[in-house]
C-alpha atoms as a PDB file:
ATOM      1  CA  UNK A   1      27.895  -8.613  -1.120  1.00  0.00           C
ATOM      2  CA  UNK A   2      30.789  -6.568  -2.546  1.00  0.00           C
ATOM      3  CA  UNK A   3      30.478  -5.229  -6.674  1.00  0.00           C
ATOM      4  CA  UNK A   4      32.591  -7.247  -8.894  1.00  0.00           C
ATOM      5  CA  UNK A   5      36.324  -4.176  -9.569  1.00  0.00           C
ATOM      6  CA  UNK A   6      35.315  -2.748 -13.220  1.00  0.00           C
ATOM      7  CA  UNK A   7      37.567  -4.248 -15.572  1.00  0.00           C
ATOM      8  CA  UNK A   8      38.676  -1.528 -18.844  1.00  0.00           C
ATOM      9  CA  UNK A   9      35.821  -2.373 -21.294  1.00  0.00           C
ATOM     10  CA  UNK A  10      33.579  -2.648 -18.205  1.00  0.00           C
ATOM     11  CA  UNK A  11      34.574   0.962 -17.000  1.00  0.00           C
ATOM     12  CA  UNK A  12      34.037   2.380 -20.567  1.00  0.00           C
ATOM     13  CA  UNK A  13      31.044   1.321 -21.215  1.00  0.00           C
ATOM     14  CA  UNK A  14      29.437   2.431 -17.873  1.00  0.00           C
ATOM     15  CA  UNK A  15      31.649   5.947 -18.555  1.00  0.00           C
ATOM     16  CA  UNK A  16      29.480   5.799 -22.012  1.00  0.00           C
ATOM     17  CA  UNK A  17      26.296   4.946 -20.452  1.00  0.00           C
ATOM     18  CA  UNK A  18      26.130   7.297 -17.998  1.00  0.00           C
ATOM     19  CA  UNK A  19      27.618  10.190 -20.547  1.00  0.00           C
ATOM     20  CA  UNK A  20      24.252   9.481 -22.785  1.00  0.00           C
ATOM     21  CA  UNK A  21      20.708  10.352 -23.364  1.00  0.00           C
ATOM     22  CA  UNK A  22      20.673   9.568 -26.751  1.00  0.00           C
ATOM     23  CA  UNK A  23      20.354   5.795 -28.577  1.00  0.00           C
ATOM     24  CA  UNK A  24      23.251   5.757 -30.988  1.00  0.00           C
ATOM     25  CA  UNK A  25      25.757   6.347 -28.464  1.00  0.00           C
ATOM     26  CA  UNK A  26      24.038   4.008 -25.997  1.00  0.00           C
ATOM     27  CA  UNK A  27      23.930   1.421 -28.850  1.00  0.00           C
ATOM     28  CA  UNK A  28      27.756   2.118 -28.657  1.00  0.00           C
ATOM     29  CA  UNK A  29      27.869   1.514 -25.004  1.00  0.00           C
ATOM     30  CA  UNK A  30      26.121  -1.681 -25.331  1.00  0.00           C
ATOM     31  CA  UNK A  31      28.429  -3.138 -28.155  1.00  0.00           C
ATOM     32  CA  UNK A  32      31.230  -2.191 -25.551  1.00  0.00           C
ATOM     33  CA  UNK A  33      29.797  -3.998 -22.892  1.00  0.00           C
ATOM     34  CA  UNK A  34      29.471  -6.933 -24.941  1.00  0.00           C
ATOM     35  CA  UNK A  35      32.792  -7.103 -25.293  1.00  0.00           C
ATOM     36  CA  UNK A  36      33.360  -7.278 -21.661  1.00  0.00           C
ATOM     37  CA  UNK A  37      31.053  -9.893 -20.935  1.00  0.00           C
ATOM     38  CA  UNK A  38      32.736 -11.657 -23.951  1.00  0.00           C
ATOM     39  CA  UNK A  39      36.138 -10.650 -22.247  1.00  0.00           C
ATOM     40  CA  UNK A  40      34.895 -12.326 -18.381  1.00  0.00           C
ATOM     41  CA  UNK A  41      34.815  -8.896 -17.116  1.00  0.00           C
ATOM     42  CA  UNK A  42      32.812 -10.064 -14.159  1.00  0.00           C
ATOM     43  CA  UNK A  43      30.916  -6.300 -13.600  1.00  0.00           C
ATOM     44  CA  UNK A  44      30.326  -6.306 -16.978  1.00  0.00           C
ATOM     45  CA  UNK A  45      26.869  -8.696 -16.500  1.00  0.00           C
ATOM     46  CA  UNK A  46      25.070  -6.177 -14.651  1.00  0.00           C
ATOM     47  CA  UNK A  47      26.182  -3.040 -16.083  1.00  0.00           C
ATOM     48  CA  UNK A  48      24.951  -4.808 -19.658  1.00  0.00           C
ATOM     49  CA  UNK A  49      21.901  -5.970 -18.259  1.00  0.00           C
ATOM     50  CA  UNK A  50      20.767  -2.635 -17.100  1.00  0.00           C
ATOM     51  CA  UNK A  51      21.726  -1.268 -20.416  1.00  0.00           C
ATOM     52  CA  UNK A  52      19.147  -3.721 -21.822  1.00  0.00           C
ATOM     53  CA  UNK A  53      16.490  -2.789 -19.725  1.00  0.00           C
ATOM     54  CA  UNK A  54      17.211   1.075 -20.452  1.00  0.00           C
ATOM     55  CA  UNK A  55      15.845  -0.094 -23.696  1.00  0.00           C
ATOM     56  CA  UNK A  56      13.285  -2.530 -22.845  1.00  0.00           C
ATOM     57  CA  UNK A  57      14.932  -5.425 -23.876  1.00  0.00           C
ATOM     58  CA  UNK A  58      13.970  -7.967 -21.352  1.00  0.00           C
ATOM     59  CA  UNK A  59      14.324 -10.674 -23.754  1.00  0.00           C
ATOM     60  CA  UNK A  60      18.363 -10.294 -24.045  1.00  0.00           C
ATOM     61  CA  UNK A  61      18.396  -9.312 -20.414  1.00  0.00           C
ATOM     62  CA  UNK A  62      17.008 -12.721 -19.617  1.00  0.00           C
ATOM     63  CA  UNK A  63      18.957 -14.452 -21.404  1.00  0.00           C
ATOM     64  CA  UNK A  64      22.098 -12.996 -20.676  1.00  0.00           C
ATOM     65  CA  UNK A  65      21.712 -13.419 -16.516  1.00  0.00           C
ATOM     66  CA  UNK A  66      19.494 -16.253 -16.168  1.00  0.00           C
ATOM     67  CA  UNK A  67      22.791 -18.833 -17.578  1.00  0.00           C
ATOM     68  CA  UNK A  68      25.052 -16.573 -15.032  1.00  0.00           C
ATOM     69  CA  UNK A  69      22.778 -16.810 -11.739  1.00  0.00           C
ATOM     70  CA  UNK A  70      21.936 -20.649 -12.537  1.00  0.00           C
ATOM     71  CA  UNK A  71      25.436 -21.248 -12.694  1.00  0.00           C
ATOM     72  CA  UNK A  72      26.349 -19.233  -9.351  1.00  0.00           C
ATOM     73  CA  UNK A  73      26.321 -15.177  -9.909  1.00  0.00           C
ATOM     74  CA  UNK A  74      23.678 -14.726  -7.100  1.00  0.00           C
ATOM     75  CA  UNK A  75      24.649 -10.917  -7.357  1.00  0.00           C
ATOM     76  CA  UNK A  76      22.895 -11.067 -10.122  1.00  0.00           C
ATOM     77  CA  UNK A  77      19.761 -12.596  -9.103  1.00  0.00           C
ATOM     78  CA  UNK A  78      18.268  -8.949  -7.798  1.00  0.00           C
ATOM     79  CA  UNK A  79      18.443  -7.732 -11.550  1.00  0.00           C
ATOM     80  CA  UNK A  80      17.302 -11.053 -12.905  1.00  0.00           C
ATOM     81  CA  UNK A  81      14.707 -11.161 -10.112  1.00  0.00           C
ATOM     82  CA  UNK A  82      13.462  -7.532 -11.738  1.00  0.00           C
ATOM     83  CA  UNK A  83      13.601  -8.849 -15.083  1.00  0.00           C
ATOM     84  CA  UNK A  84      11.335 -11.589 -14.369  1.00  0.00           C
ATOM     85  CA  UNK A  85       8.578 -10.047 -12.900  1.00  0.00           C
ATOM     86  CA  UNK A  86       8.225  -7.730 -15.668  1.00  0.00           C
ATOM     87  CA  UNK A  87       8.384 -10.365 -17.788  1.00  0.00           C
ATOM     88  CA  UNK A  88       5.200 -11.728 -15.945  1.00  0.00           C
ATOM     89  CA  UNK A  89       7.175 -14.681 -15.032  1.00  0.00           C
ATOM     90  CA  UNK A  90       5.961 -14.793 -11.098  1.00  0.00           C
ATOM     91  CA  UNK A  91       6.829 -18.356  -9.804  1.00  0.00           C
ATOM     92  CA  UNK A  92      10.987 -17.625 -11.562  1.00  0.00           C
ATOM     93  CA  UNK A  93      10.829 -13.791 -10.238  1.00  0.00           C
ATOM     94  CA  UNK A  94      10.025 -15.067  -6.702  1.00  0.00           C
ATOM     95  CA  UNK A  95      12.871 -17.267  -6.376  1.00  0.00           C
ATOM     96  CA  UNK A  96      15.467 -14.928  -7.782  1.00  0.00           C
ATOM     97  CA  UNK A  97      14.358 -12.216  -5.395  1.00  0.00           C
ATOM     98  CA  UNK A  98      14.613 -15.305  -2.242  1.00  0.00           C
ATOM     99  CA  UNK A  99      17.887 -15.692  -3.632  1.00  0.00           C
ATOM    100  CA  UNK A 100      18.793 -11.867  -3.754  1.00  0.00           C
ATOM    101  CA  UNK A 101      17.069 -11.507  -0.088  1.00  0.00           C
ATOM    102  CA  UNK A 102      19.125 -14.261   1.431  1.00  0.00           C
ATOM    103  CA  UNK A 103      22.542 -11.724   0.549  1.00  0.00           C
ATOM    104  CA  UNK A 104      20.838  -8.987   2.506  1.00  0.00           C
ATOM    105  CA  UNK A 105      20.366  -6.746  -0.074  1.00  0.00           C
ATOM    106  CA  UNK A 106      18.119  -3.797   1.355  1.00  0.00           C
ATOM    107  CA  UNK A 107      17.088  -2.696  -2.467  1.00  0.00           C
ATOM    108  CA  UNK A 108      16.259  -6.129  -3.380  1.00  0.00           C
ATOM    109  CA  UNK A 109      13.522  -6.744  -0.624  1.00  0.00           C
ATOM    110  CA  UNK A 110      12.303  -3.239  -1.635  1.00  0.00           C
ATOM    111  CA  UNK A 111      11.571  -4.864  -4.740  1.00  0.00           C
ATOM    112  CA  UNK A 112      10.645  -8.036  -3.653  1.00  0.00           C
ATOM    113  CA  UNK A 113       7.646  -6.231  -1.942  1.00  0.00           C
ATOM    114  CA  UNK A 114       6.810  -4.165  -4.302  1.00  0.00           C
ATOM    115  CA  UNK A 115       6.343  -7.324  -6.090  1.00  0.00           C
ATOM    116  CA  UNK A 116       4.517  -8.916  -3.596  1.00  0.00           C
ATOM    117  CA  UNK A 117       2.403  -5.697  -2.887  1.00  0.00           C
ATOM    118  CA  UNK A 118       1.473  -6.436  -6.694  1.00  0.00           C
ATOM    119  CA  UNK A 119       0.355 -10.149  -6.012  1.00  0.00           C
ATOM    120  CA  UNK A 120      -2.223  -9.155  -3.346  1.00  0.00           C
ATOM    121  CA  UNK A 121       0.101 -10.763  -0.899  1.00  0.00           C
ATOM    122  CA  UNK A 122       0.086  -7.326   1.697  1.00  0.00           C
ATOM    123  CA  UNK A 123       1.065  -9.128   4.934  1.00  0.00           C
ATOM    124  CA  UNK A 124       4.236 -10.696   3.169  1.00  0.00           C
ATOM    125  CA  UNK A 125       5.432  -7.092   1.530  1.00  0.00           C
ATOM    126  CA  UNK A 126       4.839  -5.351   4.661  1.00  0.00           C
ATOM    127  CA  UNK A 127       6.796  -7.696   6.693  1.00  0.00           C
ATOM    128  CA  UNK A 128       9.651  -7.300   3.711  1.00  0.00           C
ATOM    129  CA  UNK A 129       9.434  -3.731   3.855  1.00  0.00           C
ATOM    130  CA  UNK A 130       9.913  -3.410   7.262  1.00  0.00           C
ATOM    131  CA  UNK A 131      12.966  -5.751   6.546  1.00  0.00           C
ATOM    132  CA  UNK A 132      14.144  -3.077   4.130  1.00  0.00           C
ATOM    133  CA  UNK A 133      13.811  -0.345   6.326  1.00  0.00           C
ATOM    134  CA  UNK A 134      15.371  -1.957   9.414  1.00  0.00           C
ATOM    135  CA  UNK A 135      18.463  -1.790   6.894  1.00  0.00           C
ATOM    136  CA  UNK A 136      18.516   1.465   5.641  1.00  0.00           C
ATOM    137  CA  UNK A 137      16.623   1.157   2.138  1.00  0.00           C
ATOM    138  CA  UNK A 138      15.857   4.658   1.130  1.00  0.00           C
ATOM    139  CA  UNK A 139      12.619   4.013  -0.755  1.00  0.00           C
ATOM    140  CA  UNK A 140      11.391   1.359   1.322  1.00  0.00           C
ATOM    141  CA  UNK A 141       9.556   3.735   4.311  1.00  0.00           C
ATOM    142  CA  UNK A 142       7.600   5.600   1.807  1.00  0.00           C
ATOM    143  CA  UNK A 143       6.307   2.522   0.136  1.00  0.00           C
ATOM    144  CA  UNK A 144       5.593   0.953   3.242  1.00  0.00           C
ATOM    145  CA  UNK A 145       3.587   3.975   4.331  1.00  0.00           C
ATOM    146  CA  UNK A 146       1.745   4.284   0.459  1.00  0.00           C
ATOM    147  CA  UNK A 147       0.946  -0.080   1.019  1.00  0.00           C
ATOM    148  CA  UNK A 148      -0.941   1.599   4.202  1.00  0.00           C
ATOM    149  CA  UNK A 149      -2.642   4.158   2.199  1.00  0.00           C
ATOM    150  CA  UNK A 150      -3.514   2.785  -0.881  1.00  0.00           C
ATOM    151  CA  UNK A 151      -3.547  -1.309  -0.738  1.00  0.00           C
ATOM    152  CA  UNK A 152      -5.343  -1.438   2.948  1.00  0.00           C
ATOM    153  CA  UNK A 153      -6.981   2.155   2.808  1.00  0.00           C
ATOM    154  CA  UNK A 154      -5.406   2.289   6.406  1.00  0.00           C
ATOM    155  CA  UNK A 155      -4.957   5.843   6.897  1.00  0.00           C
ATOM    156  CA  UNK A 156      -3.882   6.227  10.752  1.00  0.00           C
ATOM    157  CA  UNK A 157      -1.272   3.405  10.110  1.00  0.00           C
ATOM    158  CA  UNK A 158      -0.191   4.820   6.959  1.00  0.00           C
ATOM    159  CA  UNK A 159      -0.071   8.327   8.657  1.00  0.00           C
ATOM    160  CA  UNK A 160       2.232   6.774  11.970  1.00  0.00           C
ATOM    161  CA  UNK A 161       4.254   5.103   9.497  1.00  0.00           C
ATOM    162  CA  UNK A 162       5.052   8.198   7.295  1.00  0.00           C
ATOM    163  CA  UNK A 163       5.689  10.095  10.438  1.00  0.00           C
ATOM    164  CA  UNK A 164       7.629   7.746  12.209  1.00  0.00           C
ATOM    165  CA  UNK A 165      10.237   7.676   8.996  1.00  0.00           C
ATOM    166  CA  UNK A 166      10.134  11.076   8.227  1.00  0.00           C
ATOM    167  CA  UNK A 167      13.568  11.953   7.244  1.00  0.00           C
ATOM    168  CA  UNK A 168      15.285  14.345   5.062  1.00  0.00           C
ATOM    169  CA  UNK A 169      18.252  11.211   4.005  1.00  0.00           C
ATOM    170  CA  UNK A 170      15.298   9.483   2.444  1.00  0.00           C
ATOM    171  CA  UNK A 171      13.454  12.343   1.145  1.00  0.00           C
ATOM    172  CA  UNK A 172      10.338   9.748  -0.569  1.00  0.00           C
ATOM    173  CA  UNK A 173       9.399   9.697   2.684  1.00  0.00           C
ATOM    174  CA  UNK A 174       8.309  13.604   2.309  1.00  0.00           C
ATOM    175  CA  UNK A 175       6.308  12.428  -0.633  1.00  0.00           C
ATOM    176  CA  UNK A 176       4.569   9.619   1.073  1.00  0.00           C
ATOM    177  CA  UNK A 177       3.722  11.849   4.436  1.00  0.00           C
ATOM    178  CA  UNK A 178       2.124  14.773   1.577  1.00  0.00           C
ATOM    179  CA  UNK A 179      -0.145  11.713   0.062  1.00  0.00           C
ATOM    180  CA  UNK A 180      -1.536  10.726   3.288  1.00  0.00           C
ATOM    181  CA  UNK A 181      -2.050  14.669   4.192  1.00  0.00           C
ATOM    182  CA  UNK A 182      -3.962  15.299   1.478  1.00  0.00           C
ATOM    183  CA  UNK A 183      -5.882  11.931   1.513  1.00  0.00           C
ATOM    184  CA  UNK A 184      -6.735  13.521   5.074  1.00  0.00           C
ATOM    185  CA  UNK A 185      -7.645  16.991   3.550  1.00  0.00           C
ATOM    186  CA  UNK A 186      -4.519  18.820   5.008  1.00  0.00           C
ATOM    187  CA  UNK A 187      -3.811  20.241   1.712  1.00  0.00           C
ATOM    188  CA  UNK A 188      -1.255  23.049   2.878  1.00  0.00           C
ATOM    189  CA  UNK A 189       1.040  20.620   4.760  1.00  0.00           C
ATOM    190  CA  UNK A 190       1.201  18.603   2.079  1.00  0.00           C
ATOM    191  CA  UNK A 191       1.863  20.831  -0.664  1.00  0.00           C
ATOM    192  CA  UNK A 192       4.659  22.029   2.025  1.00  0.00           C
ATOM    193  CA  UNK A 193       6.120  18.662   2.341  1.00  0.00           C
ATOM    194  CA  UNK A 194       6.222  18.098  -2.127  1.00  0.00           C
ATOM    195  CA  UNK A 195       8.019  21.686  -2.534  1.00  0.00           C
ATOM    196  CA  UNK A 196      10.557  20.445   0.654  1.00  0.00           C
ATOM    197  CA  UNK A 197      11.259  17.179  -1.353  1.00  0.00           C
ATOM    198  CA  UNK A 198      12.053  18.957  -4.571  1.00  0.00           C
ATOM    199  CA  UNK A 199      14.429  20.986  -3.453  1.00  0.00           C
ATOM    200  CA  UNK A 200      15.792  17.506  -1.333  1.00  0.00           C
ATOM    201  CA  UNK A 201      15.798  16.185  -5.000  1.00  0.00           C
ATOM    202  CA  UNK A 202      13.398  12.952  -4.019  1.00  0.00           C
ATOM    203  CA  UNK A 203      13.266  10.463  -6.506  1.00  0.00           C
ATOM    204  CA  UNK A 204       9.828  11.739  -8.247  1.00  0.00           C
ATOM    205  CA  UNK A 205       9.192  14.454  -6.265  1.00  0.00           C
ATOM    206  CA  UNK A 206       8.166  16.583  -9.538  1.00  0.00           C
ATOM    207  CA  UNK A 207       5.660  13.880 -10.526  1.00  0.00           C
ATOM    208  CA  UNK A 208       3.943  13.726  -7.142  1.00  0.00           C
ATOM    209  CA  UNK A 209       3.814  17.402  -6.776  1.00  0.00           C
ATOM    210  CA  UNK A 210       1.952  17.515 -10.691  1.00  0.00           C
ATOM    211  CA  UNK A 211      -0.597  14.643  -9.047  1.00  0.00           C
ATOM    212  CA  UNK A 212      -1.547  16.765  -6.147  1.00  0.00           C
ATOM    213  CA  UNK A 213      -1.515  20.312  -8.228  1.00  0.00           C
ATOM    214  CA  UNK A 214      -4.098  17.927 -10.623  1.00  0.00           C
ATOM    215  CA  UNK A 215      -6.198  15.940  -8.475  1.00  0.00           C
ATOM    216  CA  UNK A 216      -6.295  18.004  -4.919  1.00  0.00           C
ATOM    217  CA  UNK A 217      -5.630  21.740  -6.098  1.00  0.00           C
ATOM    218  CA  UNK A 218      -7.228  21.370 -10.433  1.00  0.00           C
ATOM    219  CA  UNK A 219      -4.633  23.235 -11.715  1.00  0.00           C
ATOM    220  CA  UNK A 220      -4.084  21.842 -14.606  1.00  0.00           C
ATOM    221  CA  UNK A 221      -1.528  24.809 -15.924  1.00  0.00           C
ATOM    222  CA  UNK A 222       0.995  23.910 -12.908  1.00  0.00           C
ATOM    223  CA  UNK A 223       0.335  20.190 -13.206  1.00  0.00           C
ATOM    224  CA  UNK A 224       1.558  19.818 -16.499  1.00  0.00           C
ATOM    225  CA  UNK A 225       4.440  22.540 -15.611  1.00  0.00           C
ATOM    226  CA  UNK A 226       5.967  19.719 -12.983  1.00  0.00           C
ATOM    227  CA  UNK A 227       5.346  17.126 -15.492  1.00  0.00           C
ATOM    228  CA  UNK A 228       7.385  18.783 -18.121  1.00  0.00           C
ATOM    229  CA  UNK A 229       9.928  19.179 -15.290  1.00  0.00           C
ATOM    230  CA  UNK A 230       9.982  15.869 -14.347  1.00  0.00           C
ATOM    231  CA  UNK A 231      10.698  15.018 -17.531  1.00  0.00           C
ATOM    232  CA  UNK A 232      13.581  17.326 -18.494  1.00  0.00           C
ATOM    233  CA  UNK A 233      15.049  15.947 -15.280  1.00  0.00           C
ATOM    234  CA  UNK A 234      14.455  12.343 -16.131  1.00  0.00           C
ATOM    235  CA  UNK A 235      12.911  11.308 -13.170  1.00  0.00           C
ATOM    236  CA  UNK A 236      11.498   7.430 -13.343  1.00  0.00           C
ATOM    237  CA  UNK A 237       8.719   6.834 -15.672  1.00  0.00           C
ATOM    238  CA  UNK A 238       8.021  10.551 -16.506  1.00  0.00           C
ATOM    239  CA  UNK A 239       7.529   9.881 -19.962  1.00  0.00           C
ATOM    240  CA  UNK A 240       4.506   7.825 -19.230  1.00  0.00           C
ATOM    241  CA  UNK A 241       3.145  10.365 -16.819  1.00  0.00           C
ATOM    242  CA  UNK A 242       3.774  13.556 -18.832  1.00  0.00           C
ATOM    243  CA  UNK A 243       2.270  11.240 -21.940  1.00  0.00           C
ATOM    244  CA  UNK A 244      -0.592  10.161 -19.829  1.00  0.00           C
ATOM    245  CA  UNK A 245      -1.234  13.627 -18.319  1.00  0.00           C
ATOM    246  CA  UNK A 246      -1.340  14.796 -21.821  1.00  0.00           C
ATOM    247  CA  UNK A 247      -3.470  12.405 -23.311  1.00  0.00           C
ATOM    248  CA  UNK A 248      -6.063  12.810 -21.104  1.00  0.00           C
ATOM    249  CA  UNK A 249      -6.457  16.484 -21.783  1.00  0.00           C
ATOM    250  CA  UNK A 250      -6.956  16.239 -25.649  1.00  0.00           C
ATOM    251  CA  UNK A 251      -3.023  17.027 -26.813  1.00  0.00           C
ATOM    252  CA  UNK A 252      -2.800  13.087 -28.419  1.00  0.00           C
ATOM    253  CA  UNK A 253       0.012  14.253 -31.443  1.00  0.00           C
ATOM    254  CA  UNK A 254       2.942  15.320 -28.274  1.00  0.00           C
ATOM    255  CA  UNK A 255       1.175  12.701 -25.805  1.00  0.00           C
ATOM    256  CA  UNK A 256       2.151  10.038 -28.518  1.00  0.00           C
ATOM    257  CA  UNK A 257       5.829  11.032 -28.934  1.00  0.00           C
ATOM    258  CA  UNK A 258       6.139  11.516 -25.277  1.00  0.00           C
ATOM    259  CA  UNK A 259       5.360   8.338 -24.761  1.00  0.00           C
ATOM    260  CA  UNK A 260       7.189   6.801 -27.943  1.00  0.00           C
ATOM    261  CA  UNK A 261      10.140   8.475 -26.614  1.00  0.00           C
ATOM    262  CA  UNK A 262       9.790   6.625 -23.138  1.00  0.00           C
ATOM    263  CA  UNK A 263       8.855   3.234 -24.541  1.00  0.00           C
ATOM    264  CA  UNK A 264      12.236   3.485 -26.151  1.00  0.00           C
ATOM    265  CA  UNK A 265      13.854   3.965 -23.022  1.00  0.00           C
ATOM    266  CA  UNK A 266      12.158   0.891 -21.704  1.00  0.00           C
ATOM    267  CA  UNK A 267       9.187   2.297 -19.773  1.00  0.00           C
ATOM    268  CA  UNK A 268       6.921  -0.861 -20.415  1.00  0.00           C
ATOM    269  CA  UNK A 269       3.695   1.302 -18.798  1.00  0.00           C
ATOM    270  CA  UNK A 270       4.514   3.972 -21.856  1.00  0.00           C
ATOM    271  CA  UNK A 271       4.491   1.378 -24.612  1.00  0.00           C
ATOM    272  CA  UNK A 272       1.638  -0.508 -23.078  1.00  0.00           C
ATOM    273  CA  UNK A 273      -0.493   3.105 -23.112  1.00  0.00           C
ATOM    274  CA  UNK A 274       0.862   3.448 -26.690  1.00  0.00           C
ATOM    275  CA  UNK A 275      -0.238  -0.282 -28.004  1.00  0.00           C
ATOM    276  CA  UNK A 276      -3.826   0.351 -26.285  1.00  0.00           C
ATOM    277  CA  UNK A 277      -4.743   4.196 -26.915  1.00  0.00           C
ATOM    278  CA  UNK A 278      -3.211   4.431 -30.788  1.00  0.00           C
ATOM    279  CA  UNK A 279      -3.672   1.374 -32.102  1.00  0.00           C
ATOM    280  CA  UNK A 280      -5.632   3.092 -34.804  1.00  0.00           C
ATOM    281  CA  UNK A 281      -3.095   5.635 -35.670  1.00  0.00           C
ATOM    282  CA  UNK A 282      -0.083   3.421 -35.607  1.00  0.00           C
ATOM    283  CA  UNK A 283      -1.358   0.655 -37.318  1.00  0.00           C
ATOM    284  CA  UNK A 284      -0.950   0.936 -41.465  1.00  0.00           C
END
């Protein structure tokens, strides 16, 4: 399904979003988009949205796309679909992400197995991963291979399929092959494979490489080095890890703005760490 052309409010306020770290000007980007959706900019829905959820505002994001798909936008639904689930709202989020999955959209049956990974439902995700992958999806062979690992604690299928789809265009897959190395105790190879997909620039390539450094090599020094790098670089949910990682070894005063500073930015894991370990300091 082609993207909606960018309309001139809908191109500046994607220009602004993708020009800024900081909230005031996002705020600014938002307002802008607002406009275009206002306007019948028909990009402007999505590029909104995701604004939203940069924020964690699932609420507005909900409201805003669930009127648009119901009345026909089903290139919507894989946002909506997203929206849903992390809104805990399972039976809605499944039939969004049927409705994004009947387009053919590779990323949205990534997600739609994550999410069904999530339910238990491991026969269903794998089938949708492999779905994913027969298309191209660049996440979706590492998180088959990690289902493997982790969910069925299969480690020769895990280690075929992370072999198999070894590939330097979808450089998780370098992550995913390291995890079931070291699971194996082939700790060399798979610090070799981490360091390859950093410099491929995998999606969170400097947060896997700060979970092996911790939990197969105790280095606690270097593990909290490729956190901090993670987070300058603003890999996914590196906030939460870098706050969690933190945390756990005594440093609570940075752990808690780490992770206030990611809760802003809509990580829900990073606020839900903040409501459960501070209660006591952030209540008055």
């Amino acid at each position: 399904m082609s993207e909606p052309d960018l309309g001139p409010l809908s191109r500046h306020g994607s220009e602004m979003l993708d020009s800024t770290t900081d909230q005031a000007p996002h705020e600014r980007a938002i307002e802008v988009l607002e406009q275009a959706v206002a306007a019948g900019e028909p990009a402007a829905a999505r590029l909104l949205a995701l604004g939203y959820l940069e924020q964690g505002r699932l609420i507005e994001a909900h409201e805003l796309l669930g009127p648009l798909v119901a009345a026909g936008r089903d290139d919507l639904a894989d946002v909506l679909a997203d929206v849903l689930a992390d809104l805990d709202l399972t039976d809605d989020a499944e039939n969004a992400y049927l409705l994004a999955v009947a387009s053919g959209d590779s990323k949205a049956m990534n997600n739609f197995a994550l999410f069904l990974a999530e339910q238990g439902r491991f026969d269903e995700a794998v089938g949708m991963f492999e779905r994913a992958v027969a298309l191209g999806d660049t996440l979706a062979p590492a998180n088959l291979a990690r289902l493997h690992l982790h969910d069925r604690h299969d480690v020769d299928t895990a280690l075929a399929v992370a072999e198999q789809h070894l590939d330097a265009a979808r450089p998780t897959t370098y992550c995913a092959l390291a995890e079931v190395y070291a699971e194996l105790g082939r700790l060399d190879e798979a610090e070799r494979l981490l360091r390859a997909a950093i410099d491929l620039d995998a999606q969170q390539a400097h947060i896997d490489y700060a979970k092996f450094l911790h939990r197969r090599r105790d280095d606690l020094a270097a593990a909290e080095r490729e956190y901090r790098a993670a987070d300058e670089l603003g890999e996914p949910a590196a906030g939460y890890h870098l706050g969690a990682f933190l945390l756990e070894h005594g440093d609570e005063d940075e752990a808690a703005g780490v992770l206030e500073r990611a809760a802003s930015w809509g990580d829900l894991d990073a606020r839900q760490l903040l409501d459960t370990e501070f209660e006591l300091v952030t209540d008055p």
